[in-house]
C-alpha atoms as a PDB file:
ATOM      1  CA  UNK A   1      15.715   2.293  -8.289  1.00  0.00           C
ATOM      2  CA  UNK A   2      12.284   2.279  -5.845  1.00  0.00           C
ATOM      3  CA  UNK A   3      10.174   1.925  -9.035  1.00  0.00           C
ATOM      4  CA  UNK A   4      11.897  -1.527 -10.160  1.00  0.00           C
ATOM      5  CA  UNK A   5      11.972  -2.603  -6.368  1.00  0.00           C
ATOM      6  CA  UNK A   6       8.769  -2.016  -6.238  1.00  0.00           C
ATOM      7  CA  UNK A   7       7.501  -3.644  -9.797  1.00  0.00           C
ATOM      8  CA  UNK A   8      10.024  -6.759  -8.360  1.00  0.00           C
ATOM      9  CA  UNK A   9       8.242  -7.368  -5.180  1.00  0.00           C
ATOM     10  CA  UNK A  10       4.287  -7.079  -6.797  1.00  0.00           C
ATOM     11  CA  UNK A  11       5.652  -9.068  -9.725  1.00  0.00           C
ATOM     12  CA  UNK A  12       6.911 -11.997  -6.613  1.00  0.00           C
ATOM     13  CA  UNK A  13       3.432 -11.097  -5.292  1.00  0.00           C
ATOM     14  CA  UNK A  14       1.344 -11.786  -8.834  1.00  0.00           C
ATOM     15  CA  UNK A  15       3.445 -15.093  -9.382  1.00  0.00           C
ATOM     16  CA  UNK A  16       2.609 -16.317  -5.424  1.00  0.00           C
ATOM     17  CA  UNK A  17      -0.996 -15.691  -6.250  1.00  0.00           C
ATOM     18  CA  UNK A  18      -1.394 -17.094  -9.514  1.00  0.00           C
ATOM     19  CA  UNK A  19       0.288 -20.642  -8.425  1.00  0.00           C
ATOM     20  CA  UNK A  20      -1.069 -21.371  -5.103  1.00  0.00           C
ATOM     21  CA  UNK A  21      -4.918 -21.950  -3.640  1.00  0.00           C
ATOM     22  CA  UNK A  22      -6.613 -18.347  -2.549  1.00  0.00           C
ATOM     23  CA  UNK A  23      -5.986 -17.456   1.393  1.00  0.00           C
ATOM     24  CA  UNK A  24      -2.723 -19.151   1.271  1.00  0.00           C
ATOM     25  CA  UNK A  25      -0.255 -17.117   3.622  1.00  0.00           C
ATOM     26  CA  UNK A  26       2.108 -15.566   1.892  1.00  0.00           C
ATOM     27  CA  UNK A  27       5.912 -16.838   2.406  1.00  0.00           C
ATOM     28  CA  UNK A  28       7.850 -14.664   5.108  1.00  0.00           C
ATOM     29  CA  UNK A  29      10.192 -13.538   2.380  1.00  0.00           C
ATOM     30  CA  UNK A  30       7.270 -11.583   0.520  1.00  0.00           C
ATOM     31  CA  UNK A  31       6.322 -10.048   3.813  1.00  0.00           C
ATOM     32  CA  UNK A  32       9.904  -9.448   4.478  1.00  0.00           C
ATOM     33  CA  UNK A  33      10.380  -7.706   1.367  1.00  0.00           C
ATOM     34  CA  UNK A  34       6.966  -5.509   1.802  1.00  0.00           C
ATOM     35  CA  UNK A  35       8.304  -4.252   5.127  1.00  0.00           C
ATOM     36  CA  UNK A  36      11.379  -3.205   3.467  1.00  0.00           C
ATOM     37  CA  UNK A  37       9.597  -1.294   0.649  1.00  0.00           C
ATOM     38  CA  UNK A  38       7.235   0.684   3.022  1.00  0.00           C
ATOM     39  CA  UNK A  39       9.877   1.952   4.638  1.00  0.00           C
ATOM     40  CA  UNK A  40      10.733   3.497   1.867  1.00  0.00           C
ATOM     41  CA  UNK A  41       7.817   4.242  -0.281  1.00  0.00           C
ATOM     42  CA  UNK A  42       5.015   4.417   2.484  1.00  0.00           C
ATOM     43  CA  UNK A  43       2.761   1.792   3.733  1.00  0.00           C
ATOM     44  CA  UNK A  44      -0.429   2.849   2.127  1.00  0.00           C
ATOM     45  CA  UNK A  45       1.211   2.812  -1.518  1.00  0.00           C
ATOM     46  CA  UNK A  46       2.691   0.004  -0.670  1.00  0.00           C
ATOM     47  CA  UNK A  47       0.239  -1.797   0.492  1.00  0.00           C
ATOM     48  CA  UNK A  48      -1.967  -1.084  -3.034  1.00  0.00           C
ATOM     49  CA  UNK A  49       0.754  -1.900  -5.223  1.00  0.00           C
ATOM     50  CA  UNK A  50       1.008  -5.037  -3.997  1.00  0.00           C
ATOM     51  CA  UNK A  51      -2.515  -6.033  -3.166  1.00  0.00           C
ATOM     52  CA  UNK A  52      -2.351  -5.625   0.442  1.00  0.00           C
ATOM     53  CA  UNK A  53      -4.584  -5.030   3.398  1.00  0.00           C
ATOM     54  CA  UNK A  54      -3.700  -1.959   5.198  1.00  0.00           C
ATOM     55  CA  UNK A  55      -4.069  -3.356   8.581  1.00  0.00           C
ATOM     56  CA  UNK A  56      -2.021  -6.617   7.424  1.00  0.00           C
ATOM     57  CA  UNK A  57       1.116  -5.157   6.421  1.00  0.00           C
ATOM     58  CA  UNK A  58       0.594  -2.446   9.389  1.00  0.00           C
ATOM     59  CA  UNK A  59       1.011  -5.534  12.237  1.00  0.00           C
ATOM     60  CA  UNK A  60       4.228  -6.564   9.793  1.00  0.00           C
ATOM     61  CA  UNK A  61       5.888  -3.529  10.156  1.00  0.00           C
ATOM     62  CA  UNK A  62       5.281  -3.332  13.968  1.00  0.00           C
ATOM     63  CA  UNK A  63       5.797  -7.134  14.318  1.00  0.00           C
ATOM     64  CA  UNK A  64       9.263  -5.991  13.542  1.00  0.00           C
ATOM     65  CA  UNK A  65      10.062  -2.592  15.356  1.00  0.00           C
ATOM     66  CA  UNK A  66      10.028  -0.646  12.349  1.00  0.00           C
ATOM     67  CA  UNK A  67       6.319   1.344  13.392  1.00  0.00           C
ATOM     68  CA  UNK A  68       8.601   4.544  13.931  1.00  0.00           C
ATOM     69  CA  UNK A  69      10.424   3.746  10.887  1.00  0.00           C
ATOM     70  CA  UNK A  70       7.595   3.546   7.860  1.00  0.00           C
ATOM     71  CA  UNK A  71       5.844   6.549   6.478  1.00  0.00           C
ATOM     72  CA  UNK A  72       1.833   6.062   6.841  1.00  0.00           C
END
């Protein structure tokens, strides 16, 4: 279900974070799989579930056509 997607993806996100330096980018497949969720679930919710700037994840979704596509 959307929940366990969800808890997946911040889960990848925590484990990211806790083993590299702070202001490393993140690896395209996180962003990849934050797209896909705030298509689904929003971009604002997902954006605070996983720790995310706003304005970051907004350029991700338009970066790949999918502006239209994700609920605000």
């Amino acid at each position: 279900n959307s929940y366990d997607d969800m808890e997946q993806v911040r889960r990848r996100f925590e484990e990211f974070r806790s083993t590299n330096p702070v202001r490393t980018a993140f690896p395209e497949a996180l962003w990849v799989a934050a797209v896909e969720l705030a298509s689904g679930r929003g971009m604002k919710p997902t954006a605070w579930t996983l720790g995310l700037a706003v304005p970051s994840l907004r350029k991700r979704i338009e970066d790949r056509g999918g502006a239209r596509n994700a609920k605000p």
